[in-house]
N, C-alpha and C. Protein backbone atom coordinates (compact mmCIF):
# COMPACT_ATOMS: atom_id res chain seq x y z
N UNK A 1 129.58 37.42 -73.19
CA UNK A 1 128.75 38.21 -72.31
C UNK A 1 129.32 39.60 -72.06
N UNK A 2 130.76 39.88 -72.19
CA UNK A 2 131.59 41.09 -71.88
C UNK A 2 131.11 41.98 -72.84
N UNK A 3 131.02 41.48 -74.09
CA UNK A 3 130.76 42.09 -75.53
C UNK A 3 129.42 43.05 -75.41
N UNK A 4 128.68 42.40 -74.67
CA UNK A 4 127.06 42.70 -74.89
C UNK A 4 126.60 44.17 -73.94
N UNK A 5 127.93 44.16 -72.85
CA UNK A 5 128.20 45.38 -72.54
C UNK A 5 128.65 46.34 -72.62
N UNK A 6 129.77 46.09 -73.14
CA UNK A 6 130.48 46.95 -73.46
C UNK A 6 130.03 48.34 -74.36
N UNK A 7 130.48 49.47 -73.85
CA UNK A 7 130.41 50.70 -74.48
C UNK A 7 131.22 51.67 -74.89
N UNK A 8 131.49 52.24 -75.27
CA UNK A 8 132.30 53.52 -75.78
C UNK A 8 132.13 54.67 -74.79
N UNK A 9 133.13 55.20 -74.10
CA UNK A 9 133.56 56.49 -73.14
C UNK A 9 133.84 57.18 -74.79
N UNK A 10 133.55 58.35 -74.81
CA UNK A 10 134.02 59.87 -75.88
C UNK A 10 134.82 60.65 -75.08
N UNK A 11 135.39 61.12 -75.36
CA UNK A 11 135.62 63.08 -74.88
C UNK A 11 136.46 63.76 -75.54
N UNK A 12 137.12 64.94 -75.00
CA UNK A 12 138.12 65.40 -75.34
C UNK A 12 139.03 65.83 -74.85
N UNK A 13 140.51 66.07 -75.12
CA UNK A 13 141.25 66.45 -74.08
C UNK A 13 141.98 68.02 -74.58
N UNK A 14 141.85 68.52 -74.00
CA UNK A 14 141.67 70.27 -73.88
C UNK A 14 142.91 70.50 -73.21
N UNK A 15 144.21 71.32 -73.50
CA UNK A 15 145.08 71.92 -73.02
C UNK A 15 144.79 73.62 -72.68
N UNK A 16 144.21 73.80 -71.35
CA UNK A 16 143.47 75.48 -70.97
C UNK A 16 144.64 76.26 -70.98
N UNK A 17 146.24 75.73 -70.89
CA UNK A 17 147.24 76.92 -70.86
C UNK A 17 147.35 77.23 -72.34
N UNK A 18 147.03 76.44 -73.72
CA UNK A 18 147.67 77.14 -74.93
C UNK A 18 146.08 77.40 -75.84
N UNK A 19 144.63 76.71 -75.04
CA UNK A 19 143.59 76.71 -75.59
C UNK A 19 143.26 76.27 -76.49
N UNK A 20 144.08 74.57 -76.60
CA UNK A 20 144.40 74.16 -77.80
C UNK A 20 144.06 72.88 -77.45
N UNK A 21 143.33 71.73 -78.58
CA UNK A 21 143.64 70.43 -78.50
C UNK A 21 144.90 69.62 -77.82
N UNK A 22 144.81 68.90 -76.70
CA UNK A 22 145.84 68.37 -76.86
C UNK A 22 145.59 66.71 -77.56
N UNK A 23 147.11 66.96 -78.47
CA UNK A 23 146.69 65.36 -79.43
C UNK A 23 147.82 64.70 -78.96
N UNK A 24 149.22 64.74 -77.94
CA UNK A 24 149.92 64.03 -77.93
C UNK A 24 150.07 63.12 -76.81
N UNK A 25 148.95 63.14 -75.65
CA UNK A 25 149.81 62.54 -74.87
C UNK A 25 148.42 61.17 -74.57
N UNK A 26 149.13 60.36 -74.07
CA UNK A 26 147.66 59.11 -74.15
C UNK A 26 146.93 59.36 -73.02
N UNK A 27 145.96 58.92 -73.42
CA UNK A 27 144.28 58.56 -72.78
C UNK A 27 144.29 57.12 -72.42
N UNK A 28 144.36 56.85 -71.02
CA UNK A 28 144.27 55.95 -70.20
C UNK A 28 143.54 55.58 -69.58
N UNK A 29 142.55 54.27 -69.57
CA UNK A 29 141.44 54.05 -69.12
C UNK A 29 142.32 52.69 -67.55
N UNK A 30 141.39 53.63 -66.50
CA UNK A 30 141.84 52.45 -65.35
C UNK A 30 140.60 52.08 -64.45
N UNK A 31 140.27 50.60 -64.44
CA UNK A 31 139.44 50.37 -63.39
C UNK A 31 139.95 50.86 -61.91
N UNK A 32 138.68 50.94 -61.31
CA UNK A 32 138.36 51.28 -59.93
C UNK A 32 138.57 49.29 -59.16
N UNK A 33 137.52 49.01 -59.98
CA UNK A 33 137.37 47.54 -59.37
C UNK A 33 138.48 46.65 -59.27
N UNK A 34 139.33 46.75 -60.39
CA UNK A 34 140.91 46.16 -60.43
C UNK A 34 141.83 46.81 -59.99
N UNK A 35 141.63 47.91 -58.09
CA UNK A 35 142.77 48.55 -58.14
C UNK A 35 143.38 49.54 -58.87
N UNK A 36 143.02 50.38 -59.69
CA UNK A 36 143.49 51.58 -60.59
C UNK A 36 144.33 50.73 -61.76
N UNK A 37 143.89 49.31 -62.13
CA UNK A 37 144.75 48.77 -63.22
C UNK A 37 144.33 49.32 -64.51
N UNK A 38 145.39 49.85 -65.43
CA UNK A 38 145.37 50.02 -67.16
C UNK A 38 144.41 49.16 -67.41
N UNK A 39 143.00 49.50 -68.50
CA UNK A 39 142.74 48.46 -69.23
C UNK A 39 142.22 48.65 -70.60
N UNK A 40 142.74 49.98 -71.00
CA UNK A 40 142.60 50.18 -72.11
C UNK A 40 143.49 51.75 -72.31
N UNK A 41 144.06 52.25 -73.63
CA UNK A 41 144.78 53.50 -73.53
C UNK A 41 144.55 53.71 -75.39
N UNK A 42 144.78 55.22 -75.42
CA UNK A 42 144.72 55.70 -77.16
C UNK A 42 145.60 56.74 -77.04
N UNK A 43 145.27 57.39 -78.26
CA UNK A 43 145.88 58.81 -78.38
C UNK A 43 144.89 59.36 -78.74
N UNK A 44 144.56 60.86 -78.49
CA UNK A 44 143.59 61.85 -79.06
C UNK A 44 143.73 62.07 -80.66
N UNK A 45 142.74 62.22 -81.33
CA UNK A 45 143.12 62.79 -82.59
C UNK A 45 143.70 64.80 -83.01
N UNK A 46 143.22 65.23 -83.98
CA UNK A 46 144.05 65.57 -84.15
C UNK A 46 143.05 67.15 -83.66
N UNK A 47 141.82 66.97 -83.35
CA UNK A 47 140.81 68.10 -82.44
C UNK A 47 141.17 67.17 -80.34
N UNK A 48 141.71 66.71 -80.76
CA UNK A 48 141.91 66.17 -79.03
C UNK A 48 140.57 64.70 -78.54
N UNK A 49 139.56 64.90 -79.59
CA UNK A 49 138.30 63.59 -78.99
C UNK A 49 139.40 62.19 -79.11
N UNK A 50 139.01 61.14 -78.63
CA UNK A 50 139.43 59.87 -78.21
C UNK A 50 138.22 59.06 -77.82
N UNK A 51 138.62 57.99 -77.89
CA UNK A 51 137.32 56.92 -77.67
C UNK A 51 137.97 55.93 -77.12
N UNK A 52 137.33 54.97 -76.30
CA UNK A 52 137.91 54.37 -75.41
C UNK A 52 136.99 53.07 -75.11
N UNK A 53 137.14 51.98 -75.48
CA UNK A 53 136.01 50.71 -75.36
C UNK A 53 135.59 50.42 -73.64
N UNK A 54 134.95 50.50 -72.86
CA UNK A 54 134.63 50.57 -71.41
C UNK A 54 134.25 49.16 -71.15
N UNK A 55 135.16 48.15 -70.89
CA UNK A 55 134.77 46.73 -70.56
C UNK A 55 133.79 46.08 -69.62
N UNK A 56 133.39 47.23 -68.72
CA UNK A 56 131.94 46.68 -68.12
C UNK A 56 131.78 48.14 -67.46
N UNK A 57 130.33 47.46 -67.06
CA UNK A 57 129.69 48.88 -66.16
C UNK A 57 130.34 49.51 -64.59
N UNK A 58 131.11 48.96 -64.50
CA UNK A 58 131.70 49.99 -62.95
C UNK A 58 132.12 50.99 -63.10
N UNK A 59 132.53 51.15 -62.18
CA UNK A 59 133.41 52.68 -62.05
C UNK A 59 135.10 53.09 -62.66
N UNK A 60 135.41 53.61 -63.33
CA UNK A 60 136.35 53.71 -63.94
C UNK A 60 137.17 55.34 -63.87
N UNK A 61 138.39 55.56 -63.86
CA UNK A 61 139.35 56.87 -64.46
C UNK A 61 139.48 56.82 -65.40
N UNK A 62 139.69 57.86 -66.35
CA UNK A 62 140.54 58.45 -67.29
C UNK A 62 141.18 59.24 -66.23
N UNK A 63 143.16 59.23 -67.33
CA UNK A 63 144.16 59.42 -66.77
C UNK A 63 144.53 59.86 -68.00
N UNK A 64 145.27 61.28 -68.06
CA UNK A 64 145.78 61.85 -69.03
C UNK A 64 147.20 62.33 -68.08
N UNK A 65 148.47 61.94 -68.62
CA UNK A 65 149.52 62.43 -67.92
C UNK A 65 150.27 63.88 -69.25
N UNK A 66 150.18 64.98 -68.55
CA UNK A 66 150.76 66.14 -69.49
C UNK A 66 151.75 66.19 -68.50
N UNK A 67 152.80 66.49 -69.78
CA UNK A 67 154.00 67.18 -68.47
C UNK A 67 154.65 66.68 -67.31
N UNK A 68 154.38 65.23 -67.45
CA UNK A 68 154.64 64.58 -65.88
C UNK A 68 153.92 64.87 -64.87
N UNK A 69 152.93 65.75 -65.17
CA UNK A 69 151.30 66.01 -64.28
C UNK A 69 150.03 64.76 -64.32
N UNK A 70 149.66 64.56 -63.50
CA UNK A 70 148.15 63.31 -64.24
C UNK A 70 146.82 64.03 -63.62
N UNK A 71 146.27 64.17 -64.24
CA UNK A 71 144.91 64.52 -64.37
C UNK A 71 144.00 63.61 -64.61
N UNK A 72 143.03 63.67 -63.71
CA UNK A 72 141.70 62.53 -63.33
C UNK A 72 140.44 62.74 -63.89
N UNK A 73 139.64 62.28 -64.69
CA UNK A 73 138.15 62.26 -64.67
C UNK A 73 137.51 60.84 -64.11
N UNK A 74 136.67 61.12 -63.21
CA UNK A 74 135.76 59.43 -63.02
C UNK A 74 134.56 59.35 -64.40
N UNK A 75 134.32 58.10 -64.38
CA UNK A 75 133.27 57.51 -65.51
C UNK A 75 132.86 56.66 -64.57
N UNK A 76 131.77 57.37 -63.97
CA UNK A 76 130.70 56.58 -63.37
C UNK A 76 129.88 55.61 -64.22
N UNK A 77 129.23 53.92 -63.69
CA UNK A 77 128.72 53.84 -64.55
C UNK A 77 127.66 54.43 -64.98
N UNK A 78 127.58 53.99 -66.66
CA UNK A 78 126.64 54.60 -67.71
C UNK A 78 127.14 55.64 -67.88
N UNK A 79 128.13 56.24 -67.71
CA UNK A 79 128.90 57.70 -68.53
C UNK A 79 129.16 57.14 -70.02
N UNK A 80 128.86 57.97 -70.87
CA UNK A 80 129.44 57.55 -72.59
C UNK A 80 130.40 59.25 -72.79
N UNK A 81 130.75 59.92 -71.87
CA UNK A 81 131.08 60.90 -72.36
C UNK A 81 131.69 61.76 -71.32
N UNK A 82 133.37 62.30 -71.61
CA UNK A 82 134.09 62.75 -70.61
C UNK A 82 135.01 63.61 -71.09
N UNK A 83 135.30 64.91 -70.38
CA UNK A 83 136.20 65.41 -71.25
C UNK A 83 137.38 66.06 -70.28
N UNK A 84 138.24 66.06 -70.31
CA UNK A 84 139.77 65.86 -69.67
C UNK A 84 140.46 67.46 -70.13
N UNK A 85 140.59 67.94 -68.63
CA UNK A 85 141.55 69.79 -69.09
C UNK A 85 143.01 69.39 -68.48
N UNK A 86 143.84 69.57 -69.37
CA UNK A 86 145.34 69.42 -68.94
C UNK A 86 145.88 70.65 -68.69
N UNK A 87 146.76 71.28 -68.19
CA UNK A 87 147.55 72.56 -68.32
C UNK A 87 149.00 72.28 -68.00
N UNK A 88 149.80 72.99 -68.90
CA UNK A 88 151.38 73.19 -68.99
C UNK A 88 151.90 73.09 -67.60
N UNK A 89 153.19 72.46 -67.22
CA UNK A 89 153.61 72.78 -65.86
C UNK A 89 154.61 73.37 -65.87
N UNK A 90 155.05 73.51 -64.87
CA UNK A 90 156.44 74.51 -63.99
C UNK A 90 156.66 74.02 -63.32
N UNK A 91 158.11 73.80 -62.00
CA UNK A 91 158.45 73.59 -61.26
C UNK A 91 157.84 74.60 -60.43
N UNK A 92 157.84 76.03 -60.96
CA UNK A 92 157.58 77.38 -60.18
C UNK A 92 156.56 77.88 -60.87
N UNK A 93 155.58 78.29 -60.32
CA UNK A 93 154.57 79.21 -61.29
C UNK A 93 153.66 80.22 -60.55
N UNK A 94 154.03 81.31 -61.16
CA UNK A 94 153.48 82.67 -60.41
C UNK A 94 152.19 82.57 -60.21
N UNK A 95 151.49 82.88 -59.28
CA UNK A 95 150.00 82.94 -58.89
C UNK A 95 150.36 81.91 -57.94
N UNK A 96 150.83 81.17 -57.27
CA UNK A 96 150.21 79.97 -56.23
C UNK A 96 150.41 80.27 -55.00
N UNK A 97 149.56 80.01 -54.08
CA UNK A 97 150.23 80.98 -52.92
C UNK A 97 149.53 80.08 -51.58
N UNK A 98 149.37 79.93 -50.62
CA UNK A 98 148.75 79.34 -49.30
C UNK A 98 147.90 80.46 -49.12
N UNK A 99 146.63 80.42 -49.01
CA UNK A 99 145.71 81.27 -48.55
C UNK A 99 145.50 81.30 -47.04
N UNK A 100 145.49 79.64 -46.65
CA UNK A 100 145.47 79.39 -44.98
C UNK A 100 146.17 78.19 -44.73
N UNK A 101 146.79 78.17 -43.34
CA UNK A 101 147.00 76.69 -42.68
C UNK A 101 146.80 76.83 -41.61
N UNK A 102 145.70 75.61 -41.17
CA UNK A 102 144.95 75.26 -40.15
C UNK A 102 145.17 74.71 -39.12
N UNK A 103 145.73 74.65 -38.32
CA UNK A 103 145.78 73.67 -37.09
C UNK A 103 144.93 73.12 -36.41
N UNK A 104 144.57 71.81 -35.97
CA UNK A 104 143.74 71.15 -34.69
C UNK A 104 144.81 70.60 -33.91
N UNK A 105 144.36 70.43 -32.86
CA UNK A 105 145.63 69.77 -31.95
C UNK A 105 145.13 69.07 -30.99
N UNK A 106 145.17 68.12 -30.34
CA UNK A 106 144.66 67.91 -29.03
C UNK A 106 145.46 66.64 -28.17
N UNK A 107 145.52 66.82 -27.13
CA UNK A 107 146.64 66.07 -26.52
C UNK A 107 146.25 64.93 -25.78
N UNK A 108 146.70 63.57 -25.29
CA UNK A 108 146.47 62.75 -24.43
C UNK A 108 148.05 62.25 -24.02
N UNK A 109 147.92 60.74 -23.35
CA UNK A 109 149.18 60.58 -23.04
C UNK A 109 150.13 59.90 -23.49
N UNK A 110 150.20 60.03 -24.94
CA UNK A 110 151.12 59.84 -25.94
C UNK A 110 152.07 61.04 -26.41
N UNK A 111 151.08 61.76 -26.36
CA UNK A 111 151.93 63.41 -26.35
C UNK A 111 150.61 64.25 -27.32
N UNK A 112 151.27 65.01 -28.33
CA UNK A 112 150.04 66.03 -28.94
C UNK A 112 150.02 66.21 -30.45
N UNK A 113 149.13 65.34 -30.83
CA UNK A 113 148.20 64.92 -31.80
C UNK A 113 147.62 66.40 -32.47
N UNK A 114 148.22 66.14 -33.84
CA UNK A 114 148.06 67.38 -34.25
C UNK A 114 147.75 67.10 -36.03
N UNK A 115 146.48 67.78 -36.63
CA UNK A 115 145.60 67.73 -37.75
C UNK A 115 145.94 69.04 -38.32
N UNK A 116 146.81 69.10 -39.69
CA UNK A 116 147.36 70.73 -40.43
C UNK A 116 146.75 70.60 -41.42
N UNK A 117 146.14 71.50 -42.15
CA UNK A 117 145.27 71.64 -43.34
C UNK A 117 145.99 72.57 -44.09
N UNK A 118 146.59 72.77 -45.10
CA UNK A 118 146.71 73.89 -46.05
C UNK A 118 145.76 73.58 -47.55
N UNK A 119 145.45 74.98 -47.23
CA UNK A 119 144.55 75.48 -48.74
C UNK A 119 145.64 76.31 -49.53
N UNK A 120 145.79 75.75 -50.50
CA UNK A 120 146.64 76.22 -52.22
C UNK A 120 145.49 77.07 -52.94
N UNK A 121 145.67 78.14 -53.16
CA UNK A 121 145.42 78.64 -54.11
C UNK A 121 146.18 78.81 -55.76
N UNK A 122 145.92 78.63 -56.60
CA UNK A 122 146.63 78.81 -57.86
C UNK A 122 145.87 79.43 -58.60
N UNK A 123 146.24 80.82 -58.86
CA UNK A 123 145.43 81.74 -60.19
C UNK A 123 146.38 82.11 -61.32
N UNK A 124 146.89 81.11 -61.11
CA UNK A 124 148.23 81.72 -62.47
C UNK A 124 147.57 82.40 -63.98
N UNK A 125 147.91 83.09 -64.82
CA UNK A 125 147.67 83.68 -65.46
C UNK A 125 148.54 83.43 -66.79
N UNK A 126 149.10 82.94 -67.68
CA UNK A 126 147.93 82.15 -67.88
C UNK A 126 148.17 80.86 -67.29
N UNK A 127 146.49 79.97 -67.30
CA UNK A 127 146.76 78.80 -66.25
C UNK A 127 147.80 77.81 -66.18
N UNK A 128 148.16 77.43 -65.52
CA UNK A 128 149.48 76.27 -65.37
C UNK A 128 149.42 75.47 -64.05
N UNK A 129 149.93 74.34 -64.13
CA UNK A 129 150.25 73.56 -62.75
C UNK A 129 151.69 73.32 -62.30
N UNK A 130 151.76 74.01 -60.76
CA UNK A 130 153.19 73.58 -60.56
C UNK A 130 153.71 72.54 -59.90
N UNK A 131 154.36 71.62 -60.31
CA UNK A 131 154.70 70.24 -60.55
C UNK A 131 156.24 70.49 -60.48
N UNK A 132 156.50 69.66 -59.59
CA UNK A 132 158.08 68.88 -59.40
C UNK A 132 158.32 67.90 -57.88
N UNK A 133 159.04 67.63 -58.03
CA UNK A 133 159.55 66.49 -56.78
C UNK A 133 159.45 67.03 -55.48
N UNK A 134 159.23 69.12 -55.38
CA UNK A 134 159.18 69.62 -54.40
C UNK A 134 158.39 70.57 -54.39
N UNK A 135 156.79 70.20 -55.25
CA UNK A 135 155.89 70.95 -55.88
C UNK A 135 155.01 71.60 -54.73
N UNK A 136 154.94 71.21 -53.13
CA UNK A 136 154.45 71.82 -52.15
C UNK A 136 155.17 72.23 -51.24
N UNK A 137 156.50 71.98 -50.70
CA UNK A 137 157.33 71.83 -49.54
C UNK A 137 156.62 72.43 -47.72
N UNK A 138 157.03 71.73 -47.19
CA UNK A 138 156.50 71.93 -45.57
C UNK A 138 157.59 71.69 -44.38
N UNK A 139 157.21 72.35 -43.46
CA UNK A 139 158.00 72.17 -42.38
C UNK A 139 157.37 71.53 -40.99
N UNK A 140 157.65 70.41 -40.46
CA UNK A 140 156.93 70.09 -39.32
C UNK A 140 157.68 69.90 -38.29
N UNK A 141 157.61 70.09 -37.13
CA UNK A 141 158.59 69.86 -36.13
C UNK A 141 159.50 68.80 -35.97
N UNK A 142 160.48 68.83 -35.68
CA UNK A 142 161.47 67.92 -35.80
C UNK A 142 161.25 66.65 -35.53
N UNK A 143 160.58 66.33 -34.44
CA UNK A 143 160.06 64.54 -33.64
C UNK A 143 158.76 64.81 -33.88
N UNK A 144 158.30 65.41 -35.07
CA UNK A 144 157.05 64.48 -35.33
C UNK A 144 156.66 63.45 -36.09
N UNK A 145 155.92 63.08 -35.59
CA UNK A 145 156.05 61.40 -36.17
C UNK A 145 154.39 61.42 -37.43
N UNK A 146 154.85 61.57 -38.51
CA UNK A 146 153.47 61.12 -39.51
C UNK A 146 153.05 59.80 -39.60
N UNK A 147 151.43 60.52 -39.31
CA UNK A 147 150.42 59.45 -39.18
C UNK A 147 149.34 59.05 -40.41
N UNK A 148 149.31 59.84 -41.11
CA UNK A 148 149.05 60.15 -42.29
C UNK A 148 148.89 61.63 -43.24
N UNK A 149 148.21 61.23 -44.59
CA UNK A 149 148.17 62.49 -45.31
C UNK A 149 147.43 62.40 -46.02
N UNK A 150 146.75 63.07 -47.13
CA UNK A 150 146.12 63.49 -48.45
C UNK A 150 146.05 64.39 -49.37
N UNK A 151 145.82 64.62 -50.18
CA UNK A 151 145.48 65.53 -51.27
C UNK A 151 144.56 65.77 -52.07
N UNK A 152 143.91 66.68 -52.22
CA UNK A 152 142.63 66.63 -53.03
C UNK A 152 142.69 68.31 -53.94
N UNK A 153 142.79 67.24 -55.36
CA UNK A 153 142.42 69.02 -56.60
C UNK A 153 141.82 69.72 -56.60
N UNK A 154 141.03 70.52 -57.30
CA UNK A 154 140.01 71.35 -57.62
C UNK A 154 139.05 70.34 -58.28
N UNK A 155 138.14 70.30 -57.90
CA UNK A 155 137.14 69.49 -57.95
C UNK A 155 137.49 68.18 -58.10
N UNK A 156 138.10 67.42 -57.25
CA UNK A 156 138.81 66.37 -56.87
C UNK A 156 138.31 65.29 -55.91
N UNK A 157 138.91 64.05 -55.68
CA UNK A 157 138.54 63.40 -54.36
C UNK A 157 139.83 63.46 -53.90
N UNK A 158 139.56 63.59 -52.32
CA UNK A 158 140.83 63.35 -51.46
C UNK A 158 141.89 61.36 -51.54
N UNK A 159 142.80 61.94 -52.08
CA UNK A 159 143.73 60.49 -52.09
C UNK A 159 145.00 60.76 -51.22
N UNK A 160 145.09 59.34 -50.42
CA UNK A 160 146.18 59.09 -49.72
C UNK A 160 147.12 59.57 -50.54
N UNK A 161 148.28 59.98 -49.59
CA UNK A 161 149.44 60.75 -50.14
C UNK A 161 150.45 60.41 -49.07
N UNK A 162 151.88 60.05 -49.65
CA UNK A 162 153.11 60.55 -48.32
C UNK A 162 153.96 61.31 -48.67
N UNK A 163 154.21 62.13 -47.72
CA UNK A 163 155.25 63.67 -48.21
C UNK A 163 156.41 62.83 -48.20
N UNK A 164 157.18 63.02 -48.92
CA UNK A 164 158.51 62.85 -49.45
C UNK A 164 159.63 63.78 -48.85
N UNK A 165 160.29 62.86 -47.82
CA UNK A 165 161.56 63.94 -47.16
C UNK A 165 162.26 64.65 -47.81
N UNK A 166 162.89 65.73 -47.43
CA UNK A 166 164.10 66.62 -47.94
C UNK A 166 164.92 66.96 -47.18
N UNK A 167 166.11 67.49 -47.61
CA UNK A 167 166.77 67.53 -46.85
C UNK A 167 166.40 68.51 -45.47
N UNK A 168 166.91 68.15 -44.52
CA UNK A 168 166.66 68.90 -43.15
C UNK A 168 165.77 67.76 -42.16
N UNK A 169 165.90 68.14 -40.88
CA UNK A 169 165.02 67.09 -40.11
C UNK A 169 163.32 67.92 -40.33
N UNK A 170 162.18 66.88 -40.34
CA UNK A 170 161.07 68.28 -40.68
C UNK A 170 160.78 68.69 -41.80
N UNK A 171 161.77 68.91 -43.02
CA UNK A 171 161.25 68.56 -43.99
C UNK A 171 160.83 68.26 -44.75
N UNK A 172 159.41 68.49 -45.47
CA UNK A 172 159.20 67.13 -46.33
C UNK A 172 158.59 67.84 -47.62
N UNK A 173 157.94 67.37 -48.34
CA UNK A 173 157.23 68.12 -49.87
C UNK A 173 156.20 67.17 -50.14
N UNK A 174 154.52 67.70 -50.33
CA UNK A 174 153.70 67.04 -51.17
C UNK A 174 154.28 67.18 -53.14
N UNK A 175 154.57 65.77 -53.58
CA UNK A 175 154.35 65.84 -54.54
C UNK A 175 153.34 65.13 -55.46
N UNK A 176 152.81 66.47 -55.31
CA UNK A 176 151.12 66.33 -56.29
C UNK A 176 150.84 68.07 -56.88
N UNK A 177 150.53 67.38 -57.58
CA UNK A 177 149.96 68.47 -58.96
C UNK A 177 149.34 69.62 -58.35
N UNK A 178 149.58 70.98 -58.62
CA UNK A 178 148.74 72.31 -58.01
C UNK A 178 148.46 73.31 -58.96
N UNK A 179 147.25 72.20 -59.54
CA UNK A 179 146.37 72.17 -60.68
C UNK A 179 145.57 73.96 -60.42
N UNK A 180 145.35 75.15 -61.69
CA UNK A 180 144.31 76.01 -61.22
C UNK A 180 143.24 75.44 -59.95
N UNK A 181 143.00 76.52 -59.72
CA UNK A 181 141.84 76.26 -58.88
C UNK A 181 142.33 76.16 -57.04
N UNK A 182 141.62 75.55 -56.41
CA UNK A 182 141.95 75.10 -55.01
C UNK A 182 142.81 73.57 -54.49
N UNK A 183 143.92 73.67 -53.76
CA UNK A 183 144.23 71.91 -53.57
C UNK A 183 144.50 72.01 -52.48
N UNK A 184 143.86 71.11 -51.89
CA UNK A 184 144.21 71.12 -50.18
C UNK A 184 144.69 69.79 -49.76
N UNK A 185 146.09 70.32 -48.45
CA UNK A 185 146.61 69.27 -48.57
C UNK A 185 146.08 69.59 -46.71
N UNK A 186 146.24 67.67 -46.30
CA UNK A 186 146.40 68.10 -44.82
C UNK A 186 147.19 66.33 -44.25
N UNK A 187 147.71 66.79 -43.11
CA UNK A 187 148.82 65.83 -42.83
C UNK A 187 148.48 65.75 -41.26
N UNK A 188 148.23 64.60 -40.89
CA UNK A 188 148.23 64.20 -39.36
C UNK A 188 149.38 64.11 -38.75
N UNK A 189 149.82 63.78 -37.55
CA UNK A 189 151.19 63.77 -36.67
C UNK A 189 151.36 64.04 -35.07
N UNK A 190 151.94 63.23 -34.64
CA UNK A 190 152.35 63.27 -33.30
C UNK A 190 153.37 63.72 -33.28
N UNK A 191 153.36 64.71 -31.79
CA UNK A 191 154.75 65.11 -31.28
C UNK A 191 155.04 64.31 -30.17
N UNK A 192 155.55 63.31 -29.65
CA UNK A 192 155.19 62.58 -28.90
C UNK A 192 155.91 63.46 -27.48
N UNK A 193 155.78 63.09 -25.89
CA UNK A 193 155.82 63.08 -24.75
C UNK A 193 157.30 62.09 -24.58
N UNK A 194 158.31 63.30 -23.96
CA UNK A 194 159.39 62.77 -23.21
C UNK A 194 159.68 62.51 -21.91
């Protein structure tokens, strides 16, 4: 009965920093319904298309990891066709900059509850993503206590995220990809009442 559904996902996978096929790195198919589990993977040929057998109709990712970067497309069902842009990374890469960070705040008697938004801009030239273990870094007050976080790409969905300490009290770093385009990160937190 699996057989009788099954279809073929196409696409291609496009490297926008060298404008070139990329043929080396695999094409990873992950259900939605199983938790983001592997259930199928290839390599691109040698123009970058790949094909990918789609074991039933739900919702599914392609996952292309360049560079120690991963890059997302959804395959809604009935998609037969998807095509995946990777770009070169950096630890550092000129063009990325904070355009804004937002504050909400509001207090009760726990202490003061506070909602930070930063918008990433990245116009690097040529395009690139900057990627490393301390690919966003932030500072939050010393006793605040995180309540949560997220991240969302350029044309992205927002996914749970936890900043990763560094050294210093307050320190911490989103590490997630700051892919061209817009990525906004935002992080909840209490300062609590002494």
């Amino acid at each position: 009965p699996l057989a009788a559904h099954a279809v073929n996902v196409t696409g291609t996978v496009t490297n926008k920093t060298t404008g070139r096929p990329d043929t080396k790195d695999s094409v990873v198919l992950l259900s939605l319904s199983q938790g983001m589990q592997q259930v199928a993977s290839t390599k691109p040929d040698a123009q970058g298309h790949f094909s990918l057998k789609l074991p039933d109709n739900n919702m599914h990712l392609i996952r292309v990891t360049h560079q120690q970067a991963s890059y997302y497309e959804p395959v809604p069902p009935g998609t037969t066709h998807v095509n995946v842009t990777v770009y070169d990374a950096a630890s550092k890469v000129k063009g990325v900059r904070t355009e804004a960070d937002v504050l909400r705040m509001e207090t009760d008697s726990q202490g003061l509850h506070v909602i930070e938004n930063y918008f990433v801009e990245n116009d690097s030239k040529p395009p690139k993503t900057q990627f490393s273990s301390e690919a966003y870094p932030i500072y939050l007050p010393a006793d605040a206590q995180i309540q949560g976080a997220q991240a969302e790409g350029p044309q992205g969905m927002p996914v749970s995220i936890s900043p990763v300490p560094l050294s210093g009290k307050g320190h911490y770093a989103f590490v997630f990809p700051i892919r061209p385009g817009e990525t906004r990160f935002g992080i909840s937190y209490l300062i609590p009442n002494y």
